[in-house]
PDB file of N, CA and C in Angstrom:
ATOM      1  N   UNK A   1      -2.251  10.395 -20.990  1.00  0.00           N
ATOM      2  CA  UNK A   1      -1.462  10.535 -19.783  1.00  0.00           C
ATOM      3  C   UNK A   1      -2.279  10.153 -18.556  1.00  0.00           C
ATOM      4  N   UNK A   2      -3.544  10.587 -18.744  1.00  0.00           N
ATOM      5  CA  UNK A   2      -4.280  10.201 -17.553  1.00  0.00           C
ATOM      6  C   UNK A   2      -4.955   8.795 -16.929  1.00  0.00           C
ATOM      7  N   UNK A   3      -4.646   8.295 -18.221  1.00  0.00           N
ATOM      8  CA  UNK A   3      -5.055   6.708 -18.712  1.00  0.00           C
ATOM      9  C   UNK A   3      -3.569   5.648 -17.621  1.00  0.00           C
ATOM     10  N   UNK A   4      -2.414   6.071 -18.014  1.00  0.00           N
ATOM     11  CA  UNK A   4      -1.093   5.839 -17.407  1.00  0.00           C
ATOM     12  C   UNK A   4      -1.428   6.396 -16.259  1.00  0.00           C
ATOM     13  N   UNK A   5      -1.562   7.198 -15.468  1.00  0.00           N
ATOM     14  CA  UNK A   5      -1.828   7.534 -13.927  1.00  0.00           C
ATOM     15  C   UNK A   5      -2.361   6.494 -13.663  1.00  0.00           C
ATOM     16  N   UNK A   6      -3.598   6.245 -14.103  1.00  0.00           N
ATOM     17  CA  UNK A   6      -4.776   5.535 -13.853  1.00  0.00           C
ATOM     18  C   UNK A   6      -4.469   4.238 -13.111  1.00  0.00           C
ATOM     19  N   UNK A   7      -3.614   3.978 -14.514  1.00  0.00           N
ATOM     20  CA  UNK A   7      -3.151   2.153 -14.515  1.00  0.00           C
ATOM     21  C   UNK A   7      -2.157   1.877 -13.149  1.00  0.00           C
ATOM     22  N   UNK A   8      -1.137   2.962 -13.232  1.00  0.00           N
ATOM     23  CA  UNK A   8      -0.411   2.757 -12.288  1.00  0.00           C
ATOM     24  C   UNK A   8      -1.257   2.979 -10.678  1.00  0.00           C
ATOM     25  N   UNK A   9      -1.788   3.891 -10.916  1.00  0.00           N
ATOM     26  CA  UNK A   9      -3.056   3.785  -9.009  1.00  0.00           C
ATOM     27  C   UNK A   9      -3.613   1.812  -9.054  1.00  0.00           C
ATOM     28  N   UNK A  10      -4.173   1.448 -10.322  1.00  0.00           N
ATOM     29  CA  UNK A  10      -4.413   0.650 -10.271  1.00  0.00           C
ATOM     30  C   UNK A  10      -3.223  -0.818 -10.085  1.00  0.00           C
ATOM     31  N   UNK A  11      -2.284  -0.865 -10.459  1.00  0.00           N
ATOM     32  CA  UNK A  11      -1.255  -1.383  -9.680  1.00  0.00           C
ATOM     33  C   UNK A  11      -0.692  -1.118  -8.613  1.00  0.00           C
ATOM     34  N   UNK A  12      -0.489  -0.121  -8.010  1.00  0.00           N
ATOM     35  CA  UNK A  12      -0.211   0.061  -6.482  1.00  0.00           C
ATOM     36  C   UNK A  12      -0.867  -0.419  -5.803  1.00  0.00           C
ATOM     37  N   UNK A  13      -2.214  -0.397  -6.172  1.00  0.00           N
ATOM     38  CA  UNK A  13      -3.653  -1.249  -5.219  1.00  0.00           C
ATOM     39  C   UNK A  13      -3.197  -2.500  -5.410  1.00  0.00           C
ATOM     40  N   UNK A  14      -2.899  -3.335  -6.082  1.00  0.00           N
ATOM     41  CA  UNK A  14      -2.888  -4.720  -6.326  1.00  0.00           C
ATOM     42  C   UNK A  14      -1.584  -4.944  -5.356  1.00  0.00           C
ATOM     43  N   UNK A  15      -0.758  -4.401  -5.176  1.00  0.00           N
ATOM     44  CA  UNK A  15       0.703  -3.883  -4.793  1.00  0.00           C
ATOM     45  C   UNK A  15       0.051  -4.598  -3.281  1.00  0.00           C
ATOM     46  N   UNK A  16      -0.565  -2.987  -2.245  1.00  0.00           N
ATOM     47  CA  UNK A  16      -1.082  -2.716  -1.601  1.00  0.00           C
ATOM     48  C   UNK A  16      -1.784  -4.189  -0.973  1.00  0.00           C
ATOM     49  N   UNK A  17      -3.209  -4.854  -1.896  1.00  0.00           N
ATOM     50  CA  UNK A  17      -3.651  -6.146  -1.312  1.00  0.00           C
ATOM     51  C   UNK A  17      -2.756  -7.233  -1.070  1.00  0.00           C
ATOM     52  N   UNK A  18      -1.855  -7.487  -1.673  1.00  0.00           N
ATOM     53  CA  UNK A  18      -1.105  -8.174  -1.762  1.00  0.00           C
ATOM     54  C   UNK A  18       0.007  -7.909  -0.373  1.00  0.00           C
ATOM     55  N   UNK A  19       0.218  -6.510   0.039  1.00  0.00           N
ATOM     56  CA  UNK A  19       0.632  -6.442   1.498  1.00  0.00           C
ATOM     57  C   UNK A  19      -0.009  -6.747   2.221  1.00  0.00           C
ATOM     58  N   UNK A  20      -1.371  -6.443   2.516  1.00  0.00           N
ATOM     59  CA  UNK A  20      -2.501  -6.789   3.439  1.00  0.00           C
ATOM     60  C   UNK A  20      -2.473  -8.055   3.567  1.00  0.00           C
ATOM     61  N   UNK A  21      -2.251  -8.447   2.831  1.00  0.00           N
ATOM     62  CA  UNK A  21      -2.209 -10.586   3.205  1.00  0.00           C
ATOM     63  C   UNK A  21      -0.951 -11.000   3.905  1.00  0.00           C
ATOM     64  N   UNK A  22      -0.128 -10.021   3.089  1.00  0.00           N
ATOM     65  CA  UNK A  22       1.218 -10.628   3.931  1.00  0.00           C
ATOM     66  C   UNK A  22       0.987 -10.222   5.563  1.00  0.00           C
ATOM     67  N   UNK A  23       0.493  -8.759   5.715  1.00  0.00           N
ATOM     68  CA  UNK A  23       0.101  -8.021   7.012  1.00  0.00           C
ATOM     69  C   UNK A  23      -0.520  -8.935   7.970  1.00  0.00           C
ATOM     70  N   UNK A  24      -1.292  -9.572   7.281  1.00  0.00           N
ATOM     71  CA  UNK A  24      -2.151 -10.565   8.425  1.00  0.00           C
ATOM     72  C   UNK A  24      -1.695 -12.003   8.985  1.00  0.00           C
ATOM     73  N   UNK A  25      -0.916 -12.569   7.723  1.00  0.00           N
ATOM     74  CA  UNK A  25       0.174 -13.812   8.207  1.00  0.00           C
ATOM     75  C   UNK A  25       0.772 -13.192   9.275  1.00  0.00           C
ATOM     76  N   UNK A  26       1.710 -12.017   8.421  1.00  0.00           N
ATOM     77  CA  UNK A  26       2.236 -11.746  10.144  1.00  0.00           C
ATOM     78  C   UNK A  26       1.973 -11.561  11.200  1.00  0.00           C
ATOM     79  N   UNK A  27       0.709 -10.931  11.159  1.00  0.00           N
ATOM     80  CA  UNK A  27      -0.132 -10.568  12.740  1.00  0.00           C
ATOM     81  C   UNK A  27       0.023 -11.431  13.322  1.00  0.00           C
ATOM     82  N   UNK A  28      -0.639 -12.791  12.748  1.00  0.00           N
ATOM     83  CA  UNK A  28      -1.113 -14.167  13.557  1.00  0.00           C
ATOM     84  C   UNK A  28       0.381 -14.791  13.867  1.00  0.00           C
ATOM     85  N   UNK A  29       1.374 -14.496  13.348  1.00  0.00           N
ATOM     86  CA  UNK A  29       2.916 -14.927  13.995  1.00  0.00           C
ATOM     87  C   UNK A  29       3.295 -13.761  14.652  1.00  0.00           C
ATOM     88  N   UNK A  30       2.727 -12.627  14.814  1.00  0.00           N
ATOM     89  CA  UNK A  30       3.345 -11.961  15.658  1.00  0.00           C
ATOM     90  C   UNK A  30       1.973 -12.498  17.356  1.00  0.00           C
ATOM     91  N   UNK A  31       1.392 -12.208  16.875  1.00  0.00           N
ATOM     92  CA  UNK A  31       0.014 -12.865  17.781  1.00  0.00           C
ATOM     93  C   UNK A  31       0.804 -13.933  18.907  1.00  0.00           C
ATOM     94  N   UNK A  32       1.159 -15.080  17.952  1.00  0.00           N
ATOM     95  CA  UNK A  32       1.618 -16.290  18.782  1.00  0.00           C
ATOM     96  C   UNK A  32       3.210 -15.791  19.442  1.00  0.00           C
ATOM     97  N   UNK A  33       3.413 -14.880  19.054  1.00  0.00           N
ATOM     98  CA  UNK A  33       4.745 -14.234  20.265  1.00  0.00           C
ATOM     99  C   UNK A  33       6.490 -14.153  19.220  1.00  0.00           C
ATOM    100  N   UNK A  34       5.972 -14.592  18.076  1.00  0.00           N
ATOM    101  CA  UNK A  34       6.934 -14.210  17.011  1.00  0.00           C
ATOM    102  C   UNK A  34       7.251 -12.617  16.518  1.00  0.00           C
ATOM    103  N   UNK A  35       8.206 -12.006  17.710  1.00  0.00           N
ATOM    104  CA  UNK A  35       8.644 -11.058  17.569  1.00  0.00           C
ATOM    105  C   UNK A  35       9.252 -10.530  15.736  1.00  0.00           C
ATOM    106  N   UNK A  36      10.036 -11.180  15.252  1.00  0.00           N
ATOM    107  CA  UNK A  36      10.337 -10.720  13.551  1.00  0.00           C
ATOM    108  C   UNK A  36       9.316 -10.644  12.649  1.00  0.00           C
ATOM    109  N   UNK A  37       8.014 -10.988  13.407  1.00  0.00           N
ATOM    110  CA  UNK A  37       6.683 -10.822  12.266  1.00  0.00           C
ATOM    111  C   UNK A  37       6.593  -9.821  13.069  1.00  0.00           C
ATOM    112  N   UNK A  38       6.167  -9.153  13.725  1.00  0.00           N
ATOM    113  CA  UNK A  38       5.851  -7.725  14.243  1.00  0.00           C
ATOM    114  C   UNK A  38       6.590  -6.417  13.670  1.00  0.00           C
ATOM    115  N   UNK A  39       7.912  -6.718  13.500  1.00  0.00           N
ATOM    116  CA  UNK A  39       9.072  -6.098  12.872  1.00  0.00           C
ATOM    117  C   UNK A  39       9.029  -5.873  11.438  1.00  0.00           C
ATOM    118  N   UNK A  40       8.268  -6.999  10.877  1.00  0.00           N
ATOM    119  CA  UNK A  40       7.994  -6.972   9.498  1.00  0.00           C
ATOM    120  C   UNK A  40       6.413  -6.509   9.416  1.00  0.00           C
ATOM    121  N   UNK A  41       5.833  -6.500  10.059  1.00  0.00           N
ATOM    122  CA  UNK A  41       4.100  -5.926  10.204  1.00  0.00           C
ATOM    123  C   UNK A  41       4.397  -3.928  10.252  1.00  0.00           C
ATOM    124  N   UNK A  42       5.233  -3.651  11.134  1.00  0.00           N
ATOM    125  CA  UNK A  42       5.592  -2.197  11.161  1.00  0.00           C
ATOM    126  C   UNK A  42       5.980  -1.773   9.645  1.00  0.00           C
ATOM    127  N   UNK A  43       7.259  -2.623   9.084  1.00  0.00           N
ATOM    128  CA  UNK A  43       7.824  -1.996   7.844  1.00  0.00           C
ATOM    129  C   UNK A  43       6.647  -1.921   6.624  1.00  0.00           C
ATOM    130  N   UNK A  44       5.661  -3.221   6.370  1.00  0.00           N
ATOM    131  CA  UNK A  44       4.470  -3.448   5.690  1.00  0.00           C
ATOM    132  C   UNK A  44       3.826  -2.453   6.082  1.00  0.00           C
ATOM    133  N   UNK A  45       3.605  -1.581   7.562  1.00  0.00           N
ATOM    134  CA  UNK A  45       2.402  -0.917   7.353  1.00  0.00           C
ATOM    135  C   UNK A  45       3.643   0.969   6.942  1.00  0.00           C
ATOM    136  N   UNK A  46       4.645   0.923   7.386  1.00  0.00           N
ATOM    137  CA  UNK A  46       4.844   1.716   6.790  1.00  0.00           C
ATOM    138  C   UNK A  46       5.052   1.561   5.049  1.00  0.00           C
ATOM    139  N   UNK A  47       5.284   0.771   4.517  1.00  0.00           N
ATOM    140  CA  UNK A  47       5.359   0.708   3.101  1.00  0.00           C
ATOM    141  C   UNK A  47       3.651   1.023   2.435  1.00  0.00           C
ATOM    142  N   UNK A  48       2.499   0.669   3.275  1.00  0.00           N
ATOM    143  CA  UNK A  48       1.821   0.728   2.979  1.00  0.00           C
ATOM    144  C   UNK A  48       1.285   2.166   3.190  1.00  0.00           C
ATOM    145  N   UNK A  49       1.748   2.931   4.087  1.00  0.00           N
ATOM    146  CA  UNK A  49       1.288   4.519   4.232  1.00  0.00           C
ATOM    147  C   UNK A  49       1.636   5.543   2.821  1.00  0.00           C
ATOM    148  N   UNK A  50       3.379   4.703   2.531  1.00  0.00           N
ATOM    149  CA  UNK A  50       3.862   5.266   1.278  1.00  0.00           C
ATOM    150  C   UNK A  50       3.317   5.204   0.262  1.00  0.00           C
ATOM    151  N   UNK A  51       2.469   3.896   0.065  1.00  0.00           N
ATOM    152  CA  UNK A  51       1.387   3.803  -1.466  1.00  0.00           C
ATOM    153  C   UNK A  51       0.293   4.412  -1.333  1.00  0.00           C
ATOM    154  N   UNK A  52       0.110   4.602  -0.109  1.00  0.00           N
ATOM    155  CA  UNK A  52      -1.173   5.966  -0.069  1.00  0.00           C
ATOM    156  C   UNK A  52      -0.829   7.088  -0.549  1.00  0.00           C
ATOM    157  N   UNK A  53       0.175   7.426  -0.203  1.00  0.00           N
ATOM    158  CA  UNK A  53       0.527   8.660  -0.174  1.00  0.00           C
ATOM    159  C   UNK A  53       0.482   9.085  -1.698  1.00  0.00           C
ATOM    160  N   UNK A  54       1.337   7.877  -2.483  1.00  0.00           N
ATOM    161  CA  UNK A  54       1.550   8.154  -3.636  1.00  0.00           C
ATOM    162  C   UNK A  54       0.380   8.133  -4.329  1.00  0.00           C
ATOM    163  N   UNK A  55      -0.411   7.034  -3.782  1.00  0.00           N
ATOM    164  CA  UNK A  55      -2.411   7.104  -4.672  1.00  0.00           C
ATOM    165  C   UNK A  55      -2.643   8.703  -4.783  1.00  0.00           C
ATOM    166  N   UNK A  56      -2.635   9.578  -3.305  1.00  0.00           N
ATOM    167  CA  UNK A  56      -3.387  10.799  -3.155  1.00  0.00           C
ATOM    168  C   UNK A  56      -3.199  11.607  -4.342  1.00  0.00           C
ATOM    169  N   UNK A  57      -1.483  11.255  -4.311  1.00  0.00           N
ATOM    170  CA  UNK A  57      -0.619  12.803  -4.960  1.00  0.00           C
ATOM    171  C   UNK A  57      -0.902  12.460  -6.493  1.00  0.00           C
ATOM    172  N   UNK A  58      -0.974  10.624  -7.215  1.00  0.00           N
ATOM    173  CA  UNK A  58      -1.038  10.728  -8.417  1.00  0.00           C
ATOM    174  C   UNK A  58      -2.947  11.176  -8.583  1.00  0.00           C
ATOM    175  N   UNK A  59      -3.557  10.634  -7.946  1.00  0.00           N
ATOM    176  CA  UNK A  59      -5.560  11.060  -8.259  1.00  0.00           C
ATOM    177  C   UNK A  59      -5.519  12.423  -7.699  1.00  0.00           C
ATOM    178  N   UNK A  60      -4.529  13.507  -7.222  1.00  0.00           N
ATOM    179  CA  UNK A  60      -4.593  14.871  -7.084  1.00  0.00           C
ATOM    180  C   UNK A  60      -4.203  15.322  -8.718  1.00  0.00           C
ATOM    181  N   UNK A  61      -3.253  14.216  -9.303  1.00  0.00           N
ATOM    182  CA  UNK A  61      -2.610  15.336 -10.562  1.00  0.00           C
ATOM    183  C   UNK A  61      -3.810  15.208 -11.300  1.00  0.00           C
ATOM    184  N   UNK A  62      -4.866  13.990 -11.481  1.00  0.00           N
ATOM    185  CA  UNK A  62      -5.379  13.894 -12.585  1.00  0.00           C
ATOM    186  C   UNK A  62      -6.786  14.796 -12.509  1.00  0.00           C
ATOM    187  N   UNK A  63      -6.956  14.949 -11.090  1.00  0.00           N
ATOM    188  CA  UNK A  63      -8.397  16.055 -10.780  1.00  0.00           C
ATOM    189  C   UNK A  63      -8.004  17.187 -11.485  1.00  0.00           C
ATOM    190  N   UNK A  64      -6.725  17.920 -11.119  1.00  0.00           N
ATOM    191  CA  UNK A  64      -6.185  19.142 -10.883  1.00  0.00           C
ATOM    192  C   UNK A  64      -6.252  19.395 -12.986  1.00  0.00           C
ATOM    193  N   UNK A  65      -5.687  18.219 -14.064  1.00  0.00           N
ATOM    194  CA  UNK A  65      -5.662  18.000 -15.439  1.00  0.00           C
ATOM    195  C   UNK A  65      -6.725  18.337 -15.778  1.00  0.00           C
ATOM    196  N   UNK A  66      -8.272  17.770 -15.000  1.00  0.00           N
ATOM    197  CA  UNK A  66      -9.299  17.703 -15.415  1.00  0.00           C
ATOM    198  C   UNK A  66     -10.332  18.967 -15.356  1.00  0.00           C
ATOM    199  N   UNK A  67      -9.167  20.183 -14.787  1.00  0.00           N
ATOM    200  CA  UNK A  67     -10.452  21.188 -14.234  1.00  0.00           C
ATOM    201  C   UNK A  67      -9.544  22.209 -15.775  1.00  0.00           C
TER     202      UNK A  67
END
């Protein structure tokens, strides 16, 4: 079970880099005054708070298994 946590933290990260790239295209079009990349830079960084969130809560279950 803890092996499956694992994998999945480890796909959310891949998830995650894979926003960060998109995050930064958009910057540089929001940069040059392209308001709908800014719009889409907010939703990316909130989508990206949500895969944190979910990293914490799944590497909390597997500490919490391990004691």
């Amino acid at each position: 079970m803890e092996l499956l946590v694992l994998n999945m933290v480890i796909a959310t990260i891949a998830k995650m880099e894979d926003s960060m790239e998109s995050l930064k295209a958009d910057f540089y079009k929001f940069e040059k005054g392209n308001d709908s990349a800014g719009r889409r830079m907010r939703k990316t960084c909130s989508e990206l708070s949500k895969a944190c969130k979910e990293i914490r809560v799944d590497v909390q279950s597997v500490r919490s298994r391990r004691k």
